[in-house]
PDB file of N, CA and C in Angstrom:
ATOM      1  N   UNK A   1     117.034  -8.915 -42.206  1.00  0.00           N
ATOM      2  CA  UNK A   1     117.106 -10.297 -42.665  1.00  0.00           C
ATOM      3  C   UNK A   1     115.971 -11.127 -42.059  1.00  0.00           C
ATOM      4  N   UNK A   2     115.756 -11.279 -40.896  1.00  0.00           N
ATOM      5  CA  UNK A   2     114.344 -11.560 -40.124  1.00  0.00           C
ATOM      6  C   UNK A   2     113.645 -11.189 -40.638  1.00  0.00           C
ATOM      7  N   UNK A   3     113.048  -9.878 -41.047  1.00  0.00           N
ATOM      8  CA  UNK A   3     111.584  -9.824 -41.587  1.00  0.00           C
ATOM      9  C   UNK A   3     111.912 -10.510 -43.388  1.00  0.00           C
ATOM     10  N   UNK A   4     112.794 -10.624 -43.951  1.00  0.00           N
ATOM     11  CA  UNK A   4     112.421 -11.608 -45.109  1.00  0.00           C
ATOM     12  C   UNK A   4     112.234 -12.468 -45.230  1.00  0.00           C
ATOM     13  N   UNK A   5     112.971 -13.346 -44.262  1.00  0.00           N
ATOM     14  CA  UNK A   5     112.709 -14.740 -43.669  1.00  0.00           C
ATOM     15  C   UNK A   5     111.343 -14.969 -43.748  1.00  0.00           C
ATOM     16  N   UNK A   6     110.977 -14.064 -42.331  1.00  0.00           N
ATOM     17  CA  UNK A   6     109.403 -13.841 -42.135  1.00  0.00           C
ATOM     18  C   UNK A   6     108.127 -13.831 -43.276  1.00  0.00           C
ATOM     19  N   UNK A   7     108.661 -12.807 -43.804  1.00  0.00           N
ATOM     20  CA  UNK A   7     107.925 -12.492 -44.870  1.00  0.00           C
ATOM     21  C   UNK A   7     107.642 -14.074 -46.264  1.00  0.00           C
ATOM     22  N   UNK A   8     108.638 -14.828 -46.040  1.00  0.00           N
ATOM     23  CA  UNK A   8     108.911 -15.264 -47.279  1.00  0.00           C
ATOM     24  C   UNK A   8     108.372 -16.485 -46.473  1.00  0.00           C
ATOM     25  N   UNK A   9     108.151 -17.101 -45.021  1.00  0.00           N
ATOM     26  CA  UNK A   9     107.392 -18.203 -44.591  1.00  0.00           C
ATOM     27  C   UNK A   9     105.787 -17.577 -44.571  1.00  0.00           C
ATOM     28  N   UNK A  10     105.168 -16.810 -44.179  1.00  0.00           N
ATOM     29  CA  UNK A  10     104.360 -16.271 -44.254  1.00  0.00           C
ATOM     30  C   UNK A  10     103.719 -16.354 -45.815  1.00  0.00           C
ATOM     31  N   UNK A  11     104.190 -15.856 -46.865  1.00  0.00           N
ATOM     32  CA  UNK A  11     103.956 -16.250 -48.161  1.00  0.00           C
ATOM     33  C   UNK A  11     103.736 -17.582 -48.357  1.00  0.00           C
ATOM     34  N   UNK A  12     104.903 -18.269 -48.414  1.00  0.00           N
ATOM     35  CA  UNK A  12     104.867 -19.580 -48.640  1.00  0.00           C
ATOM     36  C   UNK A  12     103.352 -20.698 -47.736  1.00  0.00           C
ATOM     37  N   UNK A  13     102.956 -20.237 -46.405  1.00  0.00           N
ATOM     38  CA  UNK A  13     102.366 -20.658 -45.522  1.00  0.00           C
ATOM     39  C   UNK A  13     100.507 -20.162 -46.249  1.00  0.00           C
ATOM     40  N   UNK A  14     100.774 -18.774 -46.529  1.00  0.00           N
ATOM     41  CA  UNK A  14      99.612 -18.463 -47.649  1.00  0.00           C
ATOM     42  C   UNK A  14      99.443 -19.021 -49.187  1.00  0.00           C
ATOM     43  N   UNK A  15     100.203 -19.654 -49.400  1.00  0.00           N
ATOM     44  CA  UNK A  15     100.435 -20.687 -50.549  1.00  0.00           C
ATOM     45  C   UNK A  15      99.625 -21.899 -50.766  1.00  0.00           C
ATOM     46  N   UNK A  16     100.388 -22.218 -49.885  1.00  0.00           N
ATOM     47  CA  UNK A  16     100.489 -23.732 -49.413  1.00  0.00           C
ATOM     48  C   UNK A  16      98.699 -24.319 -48.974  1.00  0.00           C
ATOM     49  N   UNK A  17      98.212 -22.981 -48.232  1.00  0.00           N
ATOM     50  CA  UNK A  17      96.814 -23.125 -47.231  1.00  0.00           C
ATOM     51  C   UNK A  17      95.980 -23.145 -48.836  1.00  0.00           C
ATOM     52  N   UNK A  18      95.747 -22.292 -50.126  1.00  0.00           N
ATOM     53  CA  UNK A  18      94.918 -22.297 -51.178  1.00  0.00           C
ATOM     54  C   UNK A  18      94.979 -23.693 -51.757  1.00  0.00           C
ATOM     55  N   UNK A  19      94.155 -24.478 -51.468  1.00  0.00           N
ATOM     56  CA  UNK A  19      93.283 -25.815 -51.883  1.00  0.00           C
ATOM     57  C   UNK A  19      92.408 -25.411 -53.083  1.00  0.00           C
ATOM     58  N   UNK A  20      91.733 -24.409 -53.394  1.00  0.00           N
ATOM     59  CA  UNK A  20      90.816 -24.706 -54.644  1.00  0.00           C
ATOM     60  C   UNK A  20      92.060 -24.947 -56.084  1.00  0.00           C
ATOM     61  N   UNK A  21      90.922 -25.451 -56.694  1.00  0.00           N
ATOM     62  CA  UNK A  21      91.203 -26.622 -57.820  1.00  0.00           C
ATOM     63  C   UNK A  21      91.403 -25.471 -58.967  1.00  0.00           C
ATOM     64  N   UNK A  22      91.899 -25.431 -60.001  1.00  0.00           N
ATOM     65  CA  UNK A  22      91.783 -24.668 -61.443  1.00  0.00           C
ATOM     66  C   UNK A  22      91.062 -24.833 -62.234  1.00  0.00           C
ATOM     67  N   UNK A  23      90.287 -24.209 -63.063  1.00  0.00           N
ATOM     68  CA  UNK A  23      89.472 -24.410 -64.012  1.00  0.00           C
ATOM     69  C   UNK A  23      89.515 -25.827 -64.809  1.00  0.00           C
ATOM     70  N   UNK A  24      90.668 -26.131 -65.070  1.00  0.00           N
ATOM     71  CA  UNK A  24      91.191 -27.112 -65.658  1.00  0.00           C
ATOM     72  C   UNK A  24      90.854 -28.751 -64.930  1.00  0.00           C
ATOM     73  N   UNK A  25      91.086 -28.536 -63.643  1.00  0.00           N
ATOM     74  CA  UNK A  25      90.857 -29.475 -62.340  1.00  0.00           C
ATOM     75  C   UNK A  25      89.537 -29.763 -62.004  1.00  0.00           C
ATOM     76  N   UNK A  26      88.978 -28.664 -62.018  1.00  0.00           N
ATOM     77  CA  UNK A  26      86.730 -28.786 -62.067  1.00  0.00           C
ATOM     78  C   UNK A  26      86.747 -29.504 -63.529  1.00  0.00           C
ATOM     79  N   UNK A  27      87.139 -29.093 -64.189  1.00  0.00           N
ATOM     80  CA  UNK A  27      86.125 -29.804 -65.284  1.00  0.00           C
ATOM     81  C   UNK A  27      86.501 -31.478 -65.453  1.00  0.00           C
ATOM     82  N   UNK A  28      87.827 -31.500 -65.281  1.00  0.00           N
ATOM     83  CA  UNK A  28      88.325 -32.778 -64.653  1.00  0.00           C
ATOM     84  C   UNK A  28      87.402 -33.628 -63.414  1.00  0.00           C
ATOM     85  N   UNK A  29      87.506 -33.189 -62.701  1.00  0.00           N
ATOM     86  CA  UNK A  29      86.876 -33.468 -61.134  1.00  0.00           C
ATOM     87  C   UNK A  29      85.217 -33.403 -61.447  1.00  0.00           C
ATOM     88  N   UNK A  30      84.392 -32.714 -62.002  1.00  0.00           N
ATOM     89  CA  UNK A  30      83.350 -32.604 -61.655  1.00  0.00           C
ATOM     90  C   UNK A  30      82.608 -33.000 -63.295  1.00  0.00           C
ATOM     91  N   UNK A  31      83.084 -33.062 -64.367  1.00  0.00           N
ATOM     92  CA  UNK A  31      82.637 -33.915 -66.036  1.00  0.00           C
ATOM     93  C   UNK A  31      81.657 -35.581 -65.669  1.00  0.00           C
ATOM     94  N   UNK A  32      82.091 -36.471 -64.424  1.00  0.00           N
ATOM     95  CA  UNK A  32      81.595 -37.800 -64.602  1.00  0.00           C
ATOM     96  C   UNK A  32      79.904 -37.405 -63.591  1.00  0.00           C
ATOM     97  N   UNK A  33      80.229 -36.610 -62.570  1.00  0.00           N
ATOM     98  CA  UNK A  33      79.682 -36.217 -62.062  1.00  0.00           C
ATOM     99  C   UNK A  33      77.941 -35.270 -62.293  1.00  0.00           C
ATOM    100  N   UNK A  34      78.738 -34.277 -63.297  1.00  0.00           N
ATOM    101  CA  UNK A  34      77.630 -34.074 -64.094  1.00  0.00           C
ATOM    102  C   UNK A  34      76.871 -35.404 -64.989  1.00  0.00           C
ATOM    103  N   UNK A  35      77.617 -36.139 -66.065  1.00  0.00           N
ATOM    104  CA  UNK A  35      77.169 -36.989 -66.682  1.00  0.00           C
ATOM    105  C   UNK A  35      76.273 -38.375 -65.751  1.00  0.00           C
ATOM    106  N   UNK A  36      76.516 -38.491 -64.356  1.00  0.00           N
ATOM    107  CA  UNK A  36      75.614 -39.174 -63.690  1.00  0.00           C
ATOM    108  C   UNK A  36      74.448 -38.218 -63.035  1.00  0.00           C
ATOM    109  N   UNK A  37      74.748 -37.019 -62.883  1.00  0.00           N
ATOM    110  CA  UNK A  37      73.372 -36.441 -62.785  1.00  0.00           C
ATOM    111  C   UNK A  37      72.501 -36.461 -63.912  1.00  0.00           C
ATOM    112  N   UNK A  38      72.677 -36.243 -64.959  1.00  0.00           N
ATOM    113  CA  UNK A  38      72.156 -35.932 -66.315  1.00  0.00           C
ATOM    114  C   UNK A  38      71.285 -37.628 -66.702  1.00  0.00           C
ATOM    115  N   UNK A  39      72.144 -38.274 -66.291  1.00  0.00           N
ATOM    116  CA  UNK A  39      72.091 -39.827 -66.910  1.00  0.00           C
ATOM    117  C   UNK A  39      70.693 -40.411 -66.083  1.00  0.00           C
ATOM    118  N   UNK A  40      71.121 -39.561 -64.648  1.00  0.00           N
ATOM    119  CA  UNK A  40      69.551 -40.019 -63.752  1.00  0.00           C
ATOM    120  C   UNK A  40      68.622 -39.045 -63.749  1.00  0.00           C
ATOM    121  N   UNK A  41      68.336 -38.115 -64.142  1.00  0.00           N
ATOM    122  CA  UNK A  41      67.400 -37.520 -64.384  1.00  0.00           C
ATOM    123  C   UNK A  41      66.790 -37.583 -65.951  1.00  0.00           C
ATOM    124  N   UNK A  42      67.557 -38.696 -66.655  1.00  0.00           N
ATOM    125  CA  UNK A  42      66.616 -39.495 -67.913  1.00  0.00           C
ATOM    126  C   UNK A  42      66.553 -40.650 -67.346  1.00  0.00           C
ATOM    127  N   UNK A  43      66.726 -40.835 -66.655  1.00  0.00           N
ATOM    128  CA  UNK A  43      66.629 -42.700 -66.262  1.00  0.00           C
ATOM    129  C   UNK A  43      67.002 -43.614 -66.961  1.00  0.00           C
ATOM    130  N   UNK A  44      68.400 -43.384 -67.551  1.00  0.00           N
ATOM    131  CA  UNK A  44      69.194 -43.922 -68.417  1.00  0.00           C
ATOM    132  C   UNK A  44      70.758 -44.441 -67.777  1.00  0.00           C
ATOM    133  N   UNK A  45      71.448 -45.291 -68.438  1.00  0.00           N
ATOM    134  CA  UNK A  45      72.552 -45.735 -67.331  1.00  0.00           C
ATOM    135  C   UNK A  45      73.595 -44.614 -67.989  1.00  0.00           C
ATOM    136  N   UNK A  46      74.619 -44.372 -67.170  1.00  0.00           N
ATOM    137  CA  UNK A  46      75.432 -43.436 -66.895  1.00  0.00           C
ATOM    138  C   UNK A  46      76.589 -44.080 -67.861  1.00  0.00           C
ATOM    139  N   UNK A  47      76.742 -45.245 -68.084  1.00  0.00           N
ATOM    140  CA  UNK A  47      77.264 -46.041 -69.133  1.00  0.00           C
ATOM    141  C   UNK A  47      77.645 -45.881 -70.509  1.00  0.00           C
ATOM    142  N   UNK A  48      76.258 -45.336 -70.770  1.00  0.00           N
ATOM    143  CA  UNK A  48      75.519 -45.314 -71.841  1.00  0.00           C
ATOM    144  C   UNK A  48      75.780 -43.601 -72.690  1.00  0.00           C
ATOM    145  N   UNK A  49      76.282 -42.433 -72.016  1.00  0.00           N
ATOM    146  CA  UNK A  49      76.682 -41.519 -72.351  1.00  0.00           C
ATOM    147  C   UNK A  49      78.321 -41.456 -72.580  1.00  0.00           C
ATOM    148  N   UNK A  50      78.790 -40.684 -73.468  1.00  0.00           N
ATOM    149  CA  UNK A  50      80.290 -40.359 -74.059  1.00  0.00           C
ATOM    150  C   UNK A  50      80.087 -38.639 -73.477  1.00  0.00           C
ATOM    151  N   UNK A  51      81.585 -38.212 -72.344  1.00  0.00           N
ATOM    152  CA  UNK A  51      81.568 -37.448 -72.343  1.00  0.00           C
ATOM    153  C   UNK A  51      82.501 -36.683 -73.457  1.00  0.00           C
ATOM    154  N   UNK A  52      81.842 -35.717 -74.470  1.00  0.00           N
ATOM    155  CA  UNK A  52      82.965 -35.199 -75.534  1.00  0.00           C
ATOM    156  C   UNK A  52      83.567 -34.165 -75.020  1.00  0.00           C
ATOM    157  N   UNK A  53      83.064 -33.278 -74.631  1.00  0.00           N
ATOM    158  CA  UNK A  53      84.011 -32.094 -74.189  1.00  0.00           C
ATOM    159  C   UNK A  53      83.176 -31.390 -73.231  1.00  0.00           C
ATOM    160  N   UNK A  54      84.369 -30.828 -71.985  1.00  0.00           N
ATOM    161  CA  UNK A  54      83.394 -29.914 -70.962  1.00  0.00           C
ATOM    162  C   UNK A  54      84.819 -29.034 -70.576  1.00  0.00           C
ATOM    163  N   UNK A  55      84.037 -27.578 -71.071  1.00  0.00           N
ATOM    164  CA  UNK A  55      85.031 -26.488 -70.534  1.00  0.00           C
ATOM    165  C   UNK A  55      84.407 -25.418 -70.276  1.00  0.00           C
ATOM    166  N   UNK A  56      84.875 -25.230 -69.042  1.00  0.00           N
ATOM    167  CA  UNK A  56      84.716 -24.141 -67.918  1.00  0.00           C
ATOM    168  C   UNK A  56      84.960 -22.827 -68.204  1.00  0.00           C
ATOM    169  N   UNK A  57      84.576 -21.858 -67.600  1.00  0.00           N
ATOM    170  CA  UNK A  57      85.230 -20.334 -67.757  1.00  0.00           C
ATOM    171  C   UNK A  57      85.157 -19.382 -66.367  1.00  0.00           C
ATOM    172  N   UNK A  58      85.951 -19.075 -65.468  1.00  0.00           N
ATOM    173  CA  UNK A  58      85.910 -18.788 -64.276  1.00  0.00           C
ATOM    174  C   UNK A  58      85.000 -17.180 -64.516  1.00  0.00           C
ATOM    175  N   UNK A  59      83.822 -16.865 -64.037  1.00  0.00           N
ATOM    176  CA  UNK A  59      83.162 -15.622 -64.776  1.00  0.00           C
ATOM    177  C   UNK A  59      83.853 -14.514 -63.636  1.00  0.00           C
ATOM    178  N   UNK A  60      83.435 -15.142 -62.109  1.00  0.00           N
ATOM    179  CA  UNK A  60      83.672 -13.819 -61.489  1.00  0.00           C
ATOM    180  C   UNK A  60      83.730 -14.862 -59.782  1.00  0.00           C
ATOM    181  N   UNK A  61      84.871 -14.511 -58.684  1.00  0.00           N
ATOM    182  CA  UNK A  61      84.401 -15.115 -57.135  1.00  0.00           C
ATOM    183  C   UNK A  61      84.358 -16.075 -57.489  1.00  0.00           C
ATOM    184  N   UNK A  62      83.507 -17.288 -56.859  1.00  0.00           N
ATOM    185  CA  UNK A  62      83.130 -18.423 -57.507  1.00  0.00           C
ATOM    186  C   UNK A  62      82.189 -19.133 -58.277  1.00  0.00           C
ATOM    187  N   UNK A  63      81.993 -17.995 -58.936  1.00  0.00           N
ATOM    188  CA  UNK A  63      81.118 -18.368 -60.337  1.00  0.00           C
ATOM    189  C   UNK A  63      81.827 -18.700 -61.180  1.00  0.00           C
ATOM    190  N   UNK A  64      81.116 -19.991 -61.943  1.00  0.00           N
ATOM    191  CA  UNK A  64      81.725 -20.400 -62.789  1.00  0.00           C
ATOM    192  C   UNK A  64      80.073 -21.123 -64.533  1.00  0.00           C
ATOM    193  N   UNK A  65      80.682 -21.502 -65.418  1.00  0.00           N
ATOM    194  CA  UNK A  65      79.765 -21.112 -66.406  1.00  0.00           C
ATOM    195  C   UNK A  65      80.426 -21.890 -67.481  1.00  0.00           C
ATOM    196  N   UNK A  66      79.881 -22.776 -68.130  1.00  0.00           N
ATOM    197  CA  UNK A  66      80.481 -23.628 -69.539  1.00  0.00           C
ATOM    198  C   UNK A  66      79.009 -24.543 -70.043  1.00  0.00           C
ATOM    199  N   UNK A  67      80.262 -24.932 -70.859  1.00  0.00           N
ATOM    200  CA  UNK A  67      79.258 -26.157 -71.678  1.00  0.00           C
ATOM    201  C   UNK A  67      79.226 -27.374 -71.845  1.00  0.00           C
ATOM    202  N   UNK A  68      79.120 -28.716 -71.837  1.00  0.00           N
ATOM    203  CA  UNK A  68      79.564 -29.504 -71.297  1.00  0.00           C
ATOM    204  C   UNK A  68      78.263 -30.508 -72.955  1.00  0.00           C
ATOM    205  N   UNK A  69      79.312 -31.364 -74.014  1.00  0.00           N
ATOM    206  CA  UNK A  69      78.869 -32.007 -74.633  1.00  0.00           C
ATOM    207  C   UNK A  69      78.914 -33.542 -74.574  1.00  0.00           C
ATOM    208  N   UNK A  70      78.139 -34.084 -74.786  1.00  0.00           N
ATOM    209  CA  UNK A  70      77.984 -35.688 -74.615  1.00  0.00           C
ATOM    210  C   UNK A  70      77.418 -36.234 -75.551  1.00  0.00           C
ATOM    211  N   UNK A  71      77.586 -37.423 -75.889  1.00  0.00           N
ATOM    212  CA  UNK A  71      76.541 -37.863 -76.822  1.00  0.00           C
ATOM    213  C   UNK A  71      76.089 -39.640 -76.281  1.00  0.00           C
ATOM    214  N   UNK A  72      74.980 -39.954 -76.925  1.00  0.00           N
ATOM    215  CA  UNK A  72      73.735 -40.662 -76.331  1.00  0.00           C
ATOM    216  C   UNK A  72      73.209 -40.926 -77.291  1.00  0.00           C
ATOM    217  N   UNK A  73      72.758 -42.420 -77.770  1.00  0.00           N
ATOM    218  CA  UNK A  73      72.104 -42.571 -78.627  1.00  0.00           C
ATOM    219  C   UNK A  73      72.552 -42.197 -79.970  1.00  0.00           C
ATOM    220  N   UNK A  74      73.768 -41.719 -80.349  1.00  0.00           N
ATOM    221  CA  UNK A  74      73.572 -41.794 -81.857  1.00  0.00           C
ATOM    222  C   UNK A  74      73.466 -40.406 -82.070  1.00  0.00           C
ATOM    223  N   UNK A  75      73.042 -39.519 -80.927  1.00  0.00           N
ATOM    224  CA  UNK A  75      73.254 -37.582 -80.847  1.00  0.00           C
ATOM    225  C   UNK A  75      73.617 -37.241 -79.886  1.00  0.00           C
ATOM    226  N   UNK A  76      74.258 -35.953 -80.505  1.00  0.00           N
ATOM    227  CA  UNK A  76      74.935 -35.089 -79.176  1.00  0.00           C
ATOM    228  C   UNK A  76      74.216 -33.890 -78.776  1.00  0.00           C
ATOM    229  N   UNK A  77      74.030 -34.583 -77.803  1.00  0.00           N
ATOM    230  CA  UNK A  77      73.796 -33.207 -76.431  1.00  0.00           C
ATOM    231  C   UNK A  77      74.480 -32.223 -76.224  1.00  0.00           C
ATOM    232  N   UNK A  78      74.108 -30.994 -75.980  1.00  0.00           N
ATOM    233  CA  UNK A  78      75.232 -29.634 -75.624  1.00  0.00           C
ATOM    234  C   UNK A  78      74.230 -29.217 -74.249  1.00  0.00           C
ATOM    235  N   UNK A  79      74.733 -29.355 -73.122  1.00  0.00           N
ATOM    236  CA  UNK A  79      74.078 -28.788 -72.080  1.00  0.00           C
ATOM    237  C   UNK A  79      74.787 -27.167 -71.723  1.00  0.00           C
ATOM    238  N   UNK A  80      73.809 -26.675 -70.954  1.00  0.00           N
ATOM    239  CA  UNK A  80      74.531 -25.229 -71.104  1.00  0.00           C
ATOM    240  C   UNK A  80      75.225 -25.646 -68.645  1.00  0.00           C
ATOM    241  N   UNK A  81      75.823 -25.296 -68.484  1.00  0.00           N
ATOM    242  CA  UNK A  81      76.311 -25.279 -66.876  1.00  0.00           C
ATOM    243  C   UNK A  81      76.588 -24.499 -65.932  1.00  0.00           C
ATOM    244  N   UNK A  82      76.120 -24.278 -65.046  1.00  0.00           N
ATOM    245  CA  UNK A  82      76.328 -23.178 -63.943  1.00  0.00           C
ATOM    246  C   UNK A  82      76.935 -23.352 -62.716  1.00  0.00           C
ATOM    247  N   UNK A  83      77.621 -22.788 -62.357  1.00  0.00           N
ATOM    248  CA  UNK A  83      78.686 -23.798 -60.959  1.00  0.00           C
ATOM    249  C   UNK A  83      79.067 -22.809 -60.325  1.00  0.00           C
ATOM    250  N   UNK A  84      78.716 -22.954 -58.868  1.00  0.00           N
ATOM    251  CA  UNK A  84      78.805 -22.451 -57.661  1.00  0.00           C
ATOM    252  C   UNK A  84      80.413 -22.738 -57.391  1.00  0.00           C
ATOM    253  N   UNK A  85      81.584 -23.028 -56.558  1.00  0.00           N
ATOM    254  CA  UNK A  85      83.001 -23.694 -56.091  1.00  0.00           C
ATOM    255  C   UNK A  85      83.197 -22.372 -55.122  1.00  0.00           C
ATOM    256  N   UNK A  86      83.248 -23.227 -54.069  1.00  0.00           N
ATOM    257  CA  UNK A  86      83.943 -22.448 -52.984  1.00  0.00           C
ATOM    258  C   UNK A  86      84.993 -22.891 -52.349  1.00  0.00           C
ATOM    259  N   UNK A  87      85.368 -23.800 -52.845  1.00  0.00           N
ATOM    260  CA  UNK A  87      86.405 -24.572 -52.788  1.00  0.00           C
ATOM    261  C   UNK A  87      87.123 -25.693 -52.265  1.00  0.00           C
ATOM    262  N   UNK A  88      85.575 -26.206 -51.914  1.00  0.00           N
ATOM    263  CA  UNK A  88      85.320 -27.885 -51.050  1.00  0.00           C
ATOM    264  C   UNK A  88      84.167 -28.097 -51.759  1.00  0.00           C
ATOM    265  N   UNK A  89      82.952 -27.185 -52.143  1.00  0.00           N
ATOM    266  CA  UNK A  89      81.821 -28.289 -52.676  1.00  0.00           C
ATOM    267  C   UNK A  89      81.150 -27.671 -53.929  1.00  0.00           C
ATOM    268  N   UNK A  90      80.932 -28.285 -54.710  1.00  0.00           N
ATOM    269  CA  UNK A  90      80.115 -27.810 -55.990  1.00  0.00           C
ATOM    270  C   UNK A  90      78.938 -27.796 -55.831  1.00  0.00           C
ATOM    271  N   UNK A  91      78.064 -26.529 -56.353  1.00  0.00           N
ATOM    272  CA  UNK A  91      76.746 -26.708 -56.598  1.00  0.00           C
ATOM    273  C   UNK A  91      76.675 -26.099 -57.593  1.00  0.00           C
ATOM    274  N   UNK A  92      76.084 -27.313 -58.437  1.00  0.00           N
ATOM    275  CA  UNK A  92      74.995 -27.150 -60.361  1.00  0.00           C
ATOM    276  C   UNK A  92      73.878 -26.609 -60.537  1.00  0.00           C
ATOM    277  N   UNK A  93      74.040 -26.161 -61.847  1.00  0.00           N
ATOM    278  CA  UNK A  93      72.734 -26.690 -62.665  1.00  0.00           C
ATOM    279  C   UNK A  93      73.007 -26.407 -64.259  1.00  0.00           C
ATOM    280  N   UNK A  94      72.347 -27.309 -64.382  1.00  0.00           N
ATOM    281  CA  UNK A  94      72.769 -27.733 -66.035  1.00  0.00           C
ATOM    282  C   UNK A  94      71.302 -27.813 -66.702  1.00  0.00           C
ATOM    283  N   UNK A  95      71.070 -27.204 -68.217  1.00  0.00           N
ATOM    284  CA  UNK A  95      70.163 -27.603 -69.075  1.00  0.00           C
ATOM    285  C   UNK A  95      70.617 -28.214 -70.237  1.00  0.00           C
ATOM    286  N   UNK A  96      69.640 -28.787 -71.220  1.00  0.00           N
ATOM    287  CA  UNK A  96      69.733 -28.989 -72.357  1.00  0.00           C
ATOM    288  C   UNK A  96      69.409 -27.982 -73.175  1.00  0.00           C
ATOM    289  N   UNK A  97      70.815 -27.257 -73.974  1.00  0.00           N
ATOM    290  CA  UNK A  97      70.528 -26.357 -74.756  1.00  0.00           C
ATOM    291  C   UNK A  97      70.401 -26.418 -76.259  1.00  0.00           C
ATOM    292  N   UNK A  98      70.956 -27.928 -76.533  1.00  0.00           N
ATOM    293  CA  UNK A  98      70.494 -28.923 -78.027  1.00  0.00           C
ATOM    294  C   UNK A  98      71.083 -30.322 -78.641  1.00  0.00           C
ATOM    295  N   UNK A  99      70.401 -30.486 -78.942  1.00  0.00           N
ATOM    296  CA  UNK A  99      70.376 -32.013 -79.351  1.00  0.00           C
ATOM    297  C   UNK A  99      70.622 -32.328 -81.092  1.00  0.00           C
ATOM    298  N   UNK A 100      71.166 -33.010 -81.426  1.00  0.00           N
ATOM    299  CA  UNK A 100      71.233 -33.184 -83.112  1.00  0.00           C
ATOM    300  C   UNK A 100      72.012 -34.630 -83.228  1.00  0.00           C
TER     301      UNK A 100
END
């Protein structure tokens, strides 16, 4: 009876300690984020972009890989995204893969 006890705080205690976010939670958490990087590297206000859709796909560890659409001006952007998560800090990089 002790070691289930055991066993079953021990679990719970390995539970409880996993902080990273879900696929679902990054693209949540990290969508405005991208769109102010993107927004300052045109030198455009961050305002001024609609984020339409950004979804993730966990590839492998903490790689991660999506697409992330916006539109600006009257066209939409499709950037292609690359994401590091280790499970406190993100590191990007994003291109423009088309415009229409």
């Amino acid at each position: 009876m002790k070691q289930k006890v055991f066993n079953f705080l021990l679990l719970f205690a390995l539970i409880s300690c996993d902080t990273r976010l879900t696929t679902s939670e990054i693209e949540e958490d990290l969508g405005s984020s991208l769109i102010e990087s993107i927004s300052e590297y045109y030198d455009v206000s961050y305002s001024d972009f609609d984020l339409l859709s950004f979804d993730l796909v966990h590839d492998e560890g903490n790689k991660y890989s999506g697409i992330l659409e916006t539109q600006f001006d009257e066209m939409t952007q499709t950037f292609s995204i690359e994401l590091l998560y280790d499970g406190e800090t993100y590191l990007y990089e994003w291109e423009l893969i088309d415009e229409k």
